[in-house]
Protein backbone atom coordinates (compact mmCIF):
# COMPACT_ATOMS: atom_id res chain seq x y z
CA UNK A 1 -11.41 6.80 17.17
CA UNK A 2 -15.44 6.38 17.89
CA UNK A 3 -17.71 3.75 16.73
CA UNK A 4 -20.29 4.50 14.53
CA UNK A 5 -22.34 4.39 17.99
CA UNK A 6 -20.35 6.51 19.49
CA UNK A 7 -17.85 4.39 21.61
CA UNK A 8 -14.32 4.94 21.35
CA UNK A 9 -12.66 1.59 19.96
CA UNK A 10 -9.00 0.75 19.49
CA UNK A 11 -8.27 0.02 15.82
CA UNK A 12 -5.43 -2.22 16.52
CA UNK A 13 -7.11 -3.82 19.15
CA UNK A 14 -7.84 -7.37 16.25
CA UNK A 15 -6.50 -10.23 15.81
CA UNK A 16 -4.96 -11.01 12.29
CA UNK A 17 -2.07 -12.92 10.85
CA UNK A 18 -0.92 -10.34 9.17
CA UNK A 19 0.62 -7.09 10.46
CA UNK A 20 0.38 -3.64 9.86
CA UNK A 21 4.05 -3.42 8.77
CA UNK A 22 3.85 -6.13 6.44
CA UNK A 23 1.05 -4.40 4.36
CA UNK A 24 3.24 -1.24 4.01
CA UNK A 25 5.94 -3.12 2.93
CA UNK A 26 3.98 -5.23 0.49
CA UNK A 27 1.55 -2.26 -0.74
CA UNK A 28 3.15 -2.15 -4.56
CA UNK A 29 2.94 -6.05 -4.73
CA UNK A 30 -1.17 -6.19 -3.87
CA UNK A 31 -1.67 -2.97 -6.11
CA UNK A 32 0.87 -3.99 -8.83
CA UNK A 33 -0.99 -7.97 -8.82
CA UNK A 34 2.29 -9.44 -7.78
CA UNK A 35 0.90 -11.36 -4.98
CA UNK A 36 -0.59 -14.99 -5.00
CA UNK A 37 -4.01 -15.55 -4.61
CA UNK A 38 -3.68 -16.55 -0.74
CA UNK A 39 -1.73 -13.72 0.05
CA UNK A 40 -4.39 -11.64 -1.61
CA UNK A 41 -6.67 -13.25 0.38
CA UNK A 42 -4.93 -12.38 3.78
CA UNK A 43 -3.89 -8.61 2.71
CA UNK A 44 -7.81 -8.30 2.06
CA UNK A 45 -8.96 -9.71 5.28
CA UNK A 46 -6.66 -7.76 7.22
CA UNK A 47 -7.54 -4.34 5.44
CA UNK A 48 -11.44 -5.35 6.18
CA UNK A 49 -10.50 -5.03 10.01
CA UNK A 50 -7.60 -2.62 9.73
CA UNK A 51 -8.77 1.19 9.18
CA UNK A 52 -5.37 2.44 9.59
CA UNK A 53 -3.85 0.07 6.85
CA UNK A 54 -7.44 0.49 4.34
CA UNK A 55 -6.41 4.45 4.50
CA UNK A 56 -2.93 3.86 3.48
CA UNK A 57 -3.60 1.55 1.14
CA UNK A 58 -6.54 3.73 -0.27
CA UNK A 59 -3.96 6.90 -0.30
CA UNK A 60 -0.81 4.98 -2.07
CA UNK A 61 -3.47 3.77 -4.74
CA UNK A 62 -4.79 7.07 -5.90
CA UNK A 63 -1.38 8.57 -5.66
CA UNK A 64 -0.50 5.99 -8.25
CA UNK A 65 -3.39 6.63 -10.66
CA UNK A 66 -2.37 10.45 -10.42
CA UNK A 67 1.27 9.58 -11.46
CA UNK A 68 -0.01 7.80 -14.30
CA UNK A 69 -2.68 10.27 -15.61
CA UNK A 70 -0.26 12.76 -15.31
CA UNK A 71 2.68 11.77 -16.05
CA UNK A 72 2.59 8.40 -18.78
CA UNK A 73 1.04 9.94 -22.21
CA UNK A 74 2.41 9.96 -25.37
CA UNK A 75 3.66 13.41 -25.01
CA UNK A 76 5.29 13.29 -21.57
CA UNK A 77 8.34 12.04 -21.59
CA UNK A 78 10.47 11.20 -17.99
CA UNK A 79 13.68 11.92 -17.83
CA UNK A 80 16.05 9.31 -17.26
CA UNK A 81 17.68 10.53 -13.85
CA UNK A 82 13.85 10.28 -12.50
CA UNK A 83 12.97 7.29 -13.73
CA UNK A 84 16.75 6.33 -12.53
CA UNK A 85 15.74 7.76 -8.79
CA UNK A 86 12.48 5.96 -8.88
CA UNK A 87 13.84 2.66 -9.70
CA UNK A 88 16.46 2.97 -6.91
CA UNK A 89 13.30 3.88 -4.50
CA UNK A 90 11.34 0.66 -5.26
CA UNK A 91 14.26 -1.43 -5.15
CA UNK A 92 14.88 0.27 -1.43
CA UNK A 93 11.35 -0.24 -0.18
CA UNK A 94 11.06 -4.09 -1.56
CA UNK A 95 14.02 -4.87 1.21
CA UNK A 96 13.04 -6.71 3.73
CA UNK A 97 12.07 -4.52 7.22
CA UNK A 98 15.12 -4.28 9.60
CA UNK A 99 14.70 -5.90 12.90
């Protein structure tokens, strides 16, 4: 990727505590509000140096505001075997990252 000067940069070339696998496993937690304030704190300081992880964050965000405009009114009901399937999913990506 180039610089806004035009020189090619590495975007993982930073140093941060936390990693790039660690935000996509704790996305839903910083969107959702179910992170501490120091954690918070970290998550935001890495996405300030992290384009990669800003993008994917950015993307997972709007995707939920779509489901919800879409999808939670008053005359919208979900069926139960989706809501059934999405429960399963979050429980599946809050495990912890295999080695």
């Amino acid at each position: 990727m180039k610089t806004p000067n035009g020189n090619e940069t590495d975007l993982h070339a930073h140093d941060h505590t936390l990693k790039c696998g660690e935000v996509v496993h704790r996305v839903y937690a910083f969107l959702d509000g179910q992170m501490n304030l120091d954690d918070v704190l970290v998550f935001k300081d890495h996405l300030k140096v992290c384009l990669p992880c800003q993008a994917y964050v950015q993307f997972e965000e709007k995707l939920i505001n779509m489901i919800k405009s879409k999808s939670c009114n008053d005359e919208t009901k979900i069926p139960a075997t989706l809501m059934d399937k999405i429960k399963k999913a979050i429980e599946v990506s809050n495990l912890p990252p295999k080695s």
